[in-house]
C-alpha atoms as a PDB file:
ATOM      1  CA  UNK A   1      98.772-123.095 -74.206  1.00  0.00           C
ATOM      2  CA  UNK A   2      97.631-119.148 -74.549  1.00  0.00           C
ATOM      3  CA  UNK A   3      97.830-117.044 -71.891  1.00  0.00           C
ATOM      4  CA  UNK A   4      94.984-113.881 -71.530  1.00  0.00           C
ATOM      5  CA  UNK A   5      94.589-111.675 -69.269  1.00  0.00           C
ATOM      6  CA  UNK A   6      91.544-110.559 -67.187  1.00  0.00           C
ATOM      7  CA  UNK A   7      89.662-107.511 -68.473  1.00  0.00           C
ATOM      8  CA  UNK A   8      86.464-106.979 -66.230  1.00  0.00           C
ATOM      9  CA  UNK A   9      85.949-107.940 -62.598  1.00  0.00           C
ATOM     10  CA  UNK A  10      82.513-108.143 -61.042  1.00  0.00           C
ATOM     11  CA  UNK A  11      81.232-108.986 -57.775  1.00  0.00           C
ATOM     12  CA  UNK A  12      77.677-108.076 -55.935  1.00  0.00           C
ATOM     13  CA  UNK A  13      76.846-107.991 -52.585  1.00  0.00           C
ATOM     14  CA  UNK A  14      73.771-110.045 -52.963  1.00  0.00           C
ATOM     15  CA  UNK A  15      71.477-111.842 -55.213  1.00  0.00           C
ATOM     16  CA  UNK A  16      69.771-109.883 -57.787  1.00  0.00           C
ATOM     17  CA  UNK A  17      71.719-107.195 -56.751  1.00  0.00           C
ATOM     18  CA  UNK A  18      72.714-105.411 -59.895  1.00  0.00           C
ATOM     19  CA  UNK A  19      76.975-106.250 -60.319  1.00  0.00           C
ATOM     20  CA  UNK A  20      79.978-103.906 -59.465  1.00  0.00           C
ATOM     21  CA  UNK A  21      82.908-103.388 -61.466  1.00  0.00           C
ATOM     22  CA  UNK A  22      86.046-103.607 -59.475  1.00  0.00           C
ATOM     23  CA  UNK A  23      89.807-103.358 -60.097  1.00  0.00           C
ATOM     24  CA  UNK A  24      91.022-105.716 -57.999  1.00  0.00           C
ATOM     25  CA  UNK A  25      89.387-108.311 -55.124  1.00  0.00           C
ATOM     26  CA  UNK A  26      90.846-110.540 -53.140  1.00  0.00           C
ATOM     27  CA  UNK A  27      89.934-114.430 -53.724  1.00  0.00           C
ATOM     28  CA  UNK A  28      89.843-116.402 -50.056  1.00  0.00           C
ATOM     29  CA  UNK A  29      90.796-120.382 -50.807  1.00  0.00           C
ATOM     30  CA  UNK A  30      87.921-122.849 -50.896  1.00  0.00           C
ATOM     31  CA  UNK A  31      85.839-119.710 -50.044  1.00  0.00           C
ATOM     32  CA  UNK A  32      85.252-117.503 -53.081  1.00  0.00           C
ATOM     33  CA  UNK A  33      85.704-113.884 -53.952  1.00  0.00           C
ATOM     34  CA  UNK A  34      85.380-111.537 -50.447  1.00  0.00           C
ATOM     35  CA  UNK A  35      82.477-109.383 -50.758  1.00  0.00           C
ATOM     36  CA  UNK A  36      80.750-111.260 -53.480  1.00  0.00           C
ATOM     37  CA  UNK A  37      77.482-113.086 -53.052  1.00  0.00           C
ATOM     38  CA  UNK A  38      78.696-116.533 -53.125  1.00  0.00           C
ATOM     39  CA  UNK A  39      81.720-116.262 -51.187  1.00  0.00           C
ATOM     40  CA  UNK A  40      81.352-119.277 -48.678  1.00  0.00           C
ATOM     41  CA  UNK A  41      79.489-121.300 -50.779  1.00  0.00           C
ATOM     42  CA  UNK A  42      80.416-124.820 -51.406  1.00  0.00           C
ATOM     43  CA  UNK A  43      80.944-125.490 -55.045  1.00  0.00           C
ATOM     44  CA  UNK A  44      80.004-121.867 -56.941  1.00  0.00           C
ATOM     45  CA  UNK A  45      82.994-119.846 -55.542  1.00  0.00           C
ATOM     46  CA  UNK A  46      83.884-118.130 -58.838  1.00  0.00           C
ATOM     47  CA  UNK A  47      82.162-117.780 -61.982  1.00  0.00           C
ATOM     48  CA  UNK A  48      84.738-116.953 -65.257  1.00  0.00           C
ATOM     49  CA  UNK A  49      83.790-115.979 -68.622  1.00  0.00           C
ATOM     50  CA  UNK A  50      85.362-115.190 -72.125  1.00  0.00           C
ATOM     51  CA  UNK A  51      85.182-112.064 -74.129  1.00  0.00           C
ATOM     52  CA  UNK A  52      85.256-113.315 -77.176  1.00  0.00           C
ATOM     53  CA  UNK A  53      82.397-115.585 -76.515  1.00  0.00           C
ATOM     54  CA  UNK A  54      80.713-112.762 -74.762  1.00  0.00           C
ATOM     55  CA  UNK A  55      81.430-110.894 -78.477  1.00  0.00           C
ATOM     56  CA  UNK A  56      80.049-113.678 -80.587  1.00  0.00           C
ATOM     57  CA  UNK A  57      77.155-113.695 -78.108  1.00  0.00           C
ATOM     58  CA  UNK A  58      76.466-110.485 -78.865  1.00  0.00           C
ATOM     59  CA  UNK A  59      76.495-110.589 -82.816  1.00  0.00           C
ATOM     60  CA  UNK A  60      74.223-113.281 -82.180  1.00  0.00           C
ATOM     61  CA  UNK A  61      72.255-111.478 -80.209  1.00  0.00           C
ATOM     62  CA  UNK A  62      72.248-107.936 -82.324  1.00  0.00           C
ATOM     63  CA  UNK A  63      73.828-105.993 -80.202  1.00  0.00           C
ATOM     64  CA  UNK A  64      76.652-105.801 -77.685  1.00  0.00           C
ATOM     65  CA  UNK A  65      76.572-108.084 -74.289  1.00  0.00           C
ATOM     66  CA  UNK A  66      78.083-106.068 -71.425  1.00  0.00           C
ATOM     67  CA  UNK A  67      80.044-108.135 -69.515  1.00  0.00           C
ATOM     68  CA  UNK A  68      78.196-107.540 -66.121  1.00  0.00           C
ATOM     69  CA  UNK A  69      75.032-108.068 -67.608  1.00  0.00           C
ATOM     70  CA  UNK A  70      75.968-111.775 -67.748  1.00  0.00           C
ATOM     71  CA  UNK A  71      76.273-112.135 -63.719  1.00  0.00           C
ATOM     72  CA  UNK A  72      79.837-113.722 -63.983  1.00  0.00           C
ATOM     73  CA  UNK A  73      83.142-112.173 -61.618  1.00  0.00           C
ATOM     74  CA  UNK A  74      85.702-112.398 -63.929  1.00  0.00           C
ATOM     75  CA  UNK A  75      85.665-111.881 -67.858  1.00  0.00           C
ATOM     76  CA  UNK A  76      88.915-112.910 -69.879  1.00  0.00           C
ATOM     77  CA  UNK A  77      90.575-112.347 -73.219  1.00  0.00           C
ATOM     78  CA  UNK A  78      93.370-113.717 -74.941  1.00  0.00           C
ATOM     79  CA  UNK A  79      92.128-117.566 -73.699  1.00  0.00           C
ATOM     80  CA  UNK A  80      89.146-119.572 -74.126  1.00  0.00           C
ATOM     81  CA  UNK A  81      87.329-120.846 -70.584  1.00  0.00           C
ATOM     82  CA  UNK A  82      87.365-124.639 -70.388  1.00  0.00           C
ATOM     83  CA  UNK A  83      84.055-126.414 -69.410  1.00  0.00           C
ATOM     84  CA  UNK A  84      84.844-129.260 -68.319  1.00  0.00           C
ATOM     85  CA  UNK A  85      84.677-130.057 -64.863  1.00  0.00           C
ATOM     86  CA  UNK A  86      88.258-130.330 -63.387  1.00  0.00           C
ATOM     87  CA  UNK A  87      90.234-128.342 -65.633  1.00  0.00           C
ATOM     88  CA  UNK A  88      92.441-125.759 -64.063  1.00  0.00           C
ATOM     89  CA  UNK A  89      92.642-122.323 -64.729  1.00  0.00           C
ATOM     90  CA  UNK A  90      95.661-120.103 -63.227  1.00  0.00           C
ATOM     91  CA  UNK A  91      94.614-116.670 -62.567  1.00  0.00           C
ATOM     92  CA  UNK A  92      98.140-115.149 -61.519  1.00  0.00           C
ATOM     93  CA  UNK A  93      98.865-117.041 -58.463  1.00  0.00           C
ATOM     94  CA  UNK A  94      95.238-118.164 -57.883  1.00  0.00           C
ATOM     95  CA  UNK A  95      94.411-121.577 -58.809  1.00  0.00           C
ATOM     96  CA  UNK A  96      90.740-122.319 -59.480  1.00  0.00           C
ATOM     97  CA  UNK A  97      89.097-125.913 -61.251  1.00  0.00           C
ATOM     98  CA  UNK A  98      86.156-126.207 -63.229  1.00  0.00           C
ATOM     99  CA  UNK A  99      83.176-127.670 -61.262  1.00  0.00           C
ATOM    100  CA  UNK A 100      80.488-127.119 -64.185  1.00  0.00           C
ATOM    101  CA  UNK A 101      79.305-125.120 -67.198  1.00  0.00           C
ATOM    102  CA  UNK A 102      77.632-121.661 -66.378  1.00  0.00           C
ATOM    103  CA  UNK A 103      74.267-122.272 -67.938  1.00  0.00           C
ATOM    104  CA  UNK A 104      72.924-118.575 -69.037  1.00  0.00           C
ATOM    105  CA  UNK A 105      69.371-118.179 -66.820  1.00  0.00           C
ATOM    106  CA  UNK A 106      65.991-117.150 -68.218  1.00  0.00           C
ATOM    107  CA  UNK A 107      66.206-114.123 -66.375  1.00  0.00           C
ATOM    108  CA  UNK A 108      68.472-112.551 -68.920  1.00  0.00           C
ATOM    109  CA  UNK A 109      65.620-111.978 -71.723  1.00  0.00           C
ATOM    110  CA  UNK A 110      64.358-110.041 -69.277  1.00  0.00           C
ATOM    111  CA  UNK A 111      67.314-107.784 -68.164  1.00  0.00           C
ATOM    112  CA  UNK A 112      69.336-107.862 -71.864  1.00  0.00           C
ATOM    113  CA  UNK A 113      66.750-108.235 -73.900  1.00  0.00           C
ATOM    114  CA  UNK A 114      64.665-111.194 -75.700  1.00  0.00           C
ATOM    115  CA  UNK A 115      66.973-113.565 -77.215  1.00  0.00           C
ATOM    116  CA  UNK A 116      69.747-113.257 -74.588  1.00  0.00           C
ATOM    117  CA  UNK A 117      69.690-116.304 -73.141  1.00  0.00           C
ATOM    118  CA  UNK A 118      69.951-118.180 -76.456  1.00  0.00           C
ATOM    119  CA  UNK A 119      72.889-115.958 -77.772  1.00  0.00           C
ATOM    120  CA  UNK A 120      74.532-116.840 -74.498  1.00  0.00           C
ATOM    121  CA  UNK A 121      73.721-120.862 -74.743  1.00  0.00           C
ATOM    122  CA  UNK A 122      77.128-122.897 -75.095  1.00  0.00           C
ATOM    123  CA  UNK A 123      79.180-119.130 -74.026  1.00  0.00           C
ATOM    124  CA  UNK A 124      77.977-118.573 -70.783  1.00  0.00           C
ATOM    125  CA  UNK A 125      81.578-119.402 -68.980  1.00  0.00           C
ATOM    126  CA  UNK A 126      82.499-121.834 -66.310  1.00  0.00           C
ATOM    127  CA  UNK A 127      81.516-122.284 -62.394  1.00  0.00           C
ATOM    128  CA  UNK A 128      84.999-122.674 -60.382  1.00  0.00           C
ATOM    129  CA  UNK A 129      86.137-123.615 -56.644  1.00  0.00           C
ATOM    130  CA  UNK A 130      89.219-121.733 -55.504  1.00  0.00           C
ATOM    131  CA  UNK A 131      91.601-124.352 -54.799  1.00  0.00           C
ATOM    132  CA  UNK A 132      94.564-121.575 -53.524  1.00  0.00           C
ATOM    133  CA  UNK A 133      93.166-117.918 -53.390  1.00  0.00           C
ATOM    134  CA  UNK A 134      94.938-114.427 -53.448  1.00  0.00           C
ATOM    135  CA  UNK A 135      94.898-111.227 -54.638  1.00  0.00           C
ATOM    136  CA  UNK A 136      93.188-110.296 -58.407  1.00  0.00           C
ATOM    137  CA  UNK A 137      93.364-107.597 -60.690  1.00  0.00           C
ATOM    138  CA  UNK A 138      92.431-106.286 -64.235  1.00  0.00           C
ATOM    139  CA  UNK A 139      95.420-107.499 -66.287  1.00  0.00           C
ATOM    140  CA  UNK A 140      96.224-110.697 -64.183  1.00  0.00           C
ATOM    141  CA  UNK A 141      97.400-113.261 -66.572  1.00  0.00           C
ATOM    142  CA  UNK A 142      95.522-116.397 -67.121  1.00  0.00           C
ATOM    143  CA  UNK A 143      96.088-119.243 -68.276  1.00  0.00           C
ATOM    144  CA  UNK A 144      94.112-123.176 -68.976  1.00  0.00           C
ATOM    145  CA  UNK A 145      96.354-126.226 -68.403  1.00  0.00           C
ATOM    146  CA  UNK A 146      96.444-129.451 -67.294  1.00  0.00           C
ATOM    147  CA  UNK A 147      97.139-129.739 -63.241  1.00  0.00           C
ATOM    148  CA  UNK A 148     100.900-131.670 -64.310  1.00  0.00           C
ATOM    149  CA  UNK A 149     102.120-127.671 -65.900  1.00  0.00           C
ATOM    150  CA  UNK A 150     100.546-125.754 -62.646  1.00  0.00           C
ATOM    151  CA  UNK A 151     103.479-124.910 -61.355  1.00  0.00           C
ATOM    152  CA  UNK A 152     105.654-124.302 -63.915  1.00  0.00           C
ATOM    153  CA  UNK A 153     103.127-122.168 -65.427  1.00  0.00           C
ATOM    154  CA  UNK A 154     102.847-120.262 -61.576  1.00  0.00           C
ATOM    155  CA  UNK A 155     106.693-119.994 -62.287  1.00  0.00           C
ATOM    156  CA  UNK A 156     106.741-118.539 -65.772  1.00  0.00           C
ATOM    157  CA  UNK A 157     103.580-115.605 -64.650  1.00  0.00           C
ATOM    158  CA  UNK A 158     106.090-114.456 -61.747  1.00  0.00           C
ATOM    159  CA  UNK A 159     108.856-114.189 -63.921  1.00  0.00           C
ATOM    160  CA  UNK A 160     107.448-112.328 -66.318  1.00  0.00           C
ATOM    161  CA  UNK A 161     106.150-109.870 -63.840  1.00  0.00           C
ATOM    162  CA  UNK A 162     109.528-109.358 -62.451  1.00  0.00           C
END
């Protein structure tokens, strides 16, 4: 199992809003990220993302990808994003599960450029519910596993930040 880290958080206040970059945020459980768009919204409470697919996106593309550009809170490096629905992804303390694939939208030829939303096909990140919320910042481990390692996973981040 590889553990990342986050490296970009995102959240606007409404749709088509452009994105802010934020430090930190505060993720409510079963709710979503407070202050963002979909926060009380029943399935699409965070959106995650990957750098390096965001990177390879970008070569594919011609040029770099931005990571609010892409419309997703939370970009990662250091672990891939799962993508199927279910898997669990520990964000520090926060525990959040898969609910589908984050399918790149037409609308992104328009605001990146033409080609976008092909460069971004199969590396568009994941859709998540928060299943327990807390507090978020750049640098907050993260780490994929299977729900049987959730805790002692939980156990290992907070020792390693003491």
């Amino acid at each position: 199992m590889s553990i990342g880290v986050i490296t970009h958080l995102h959240i606007a206040k409404a749709t088509r809003l452009p994105m802010r970059a934020v430090d930190a945020a505060e993720i409510q459980t079963a709710r979503g990220i407070i202050g963002d768009r979909y926060h009380g919204s029943r399935h699409r409470q965070v959106s995650i993302q990957s750098l390096q697919d965001l990177q390879d996106a970008g070569r594919q593309f011609g040029a770099p990808i931005a990571p609010w550009l892409t419309r997703r809170n939370i970009t990662v490096s250091g672990t891939a994003v799962p993508r199927t629905p279910g898997a669990i992804i520990v964000v520090g303390d926060i525990l959040l599960e898969v609910v589908r694939v984050a399918a790149p939208c037409k609308l992104l030829d328009d605001v990146i450029g033409a080609g976008a939303q092909e460069a971004l096909r199969h590396r568009g990140g994941s859709i998540c519910r928060v299943i327990d919320g807390g507090p978020v910042e750049i640098g907050t481990p993260v780490a994929v596993c299977t729900e049987q390692a959730v805790r002692p996973l939980r156990f290992v981040t907070r020792m390693a930040d003491a």
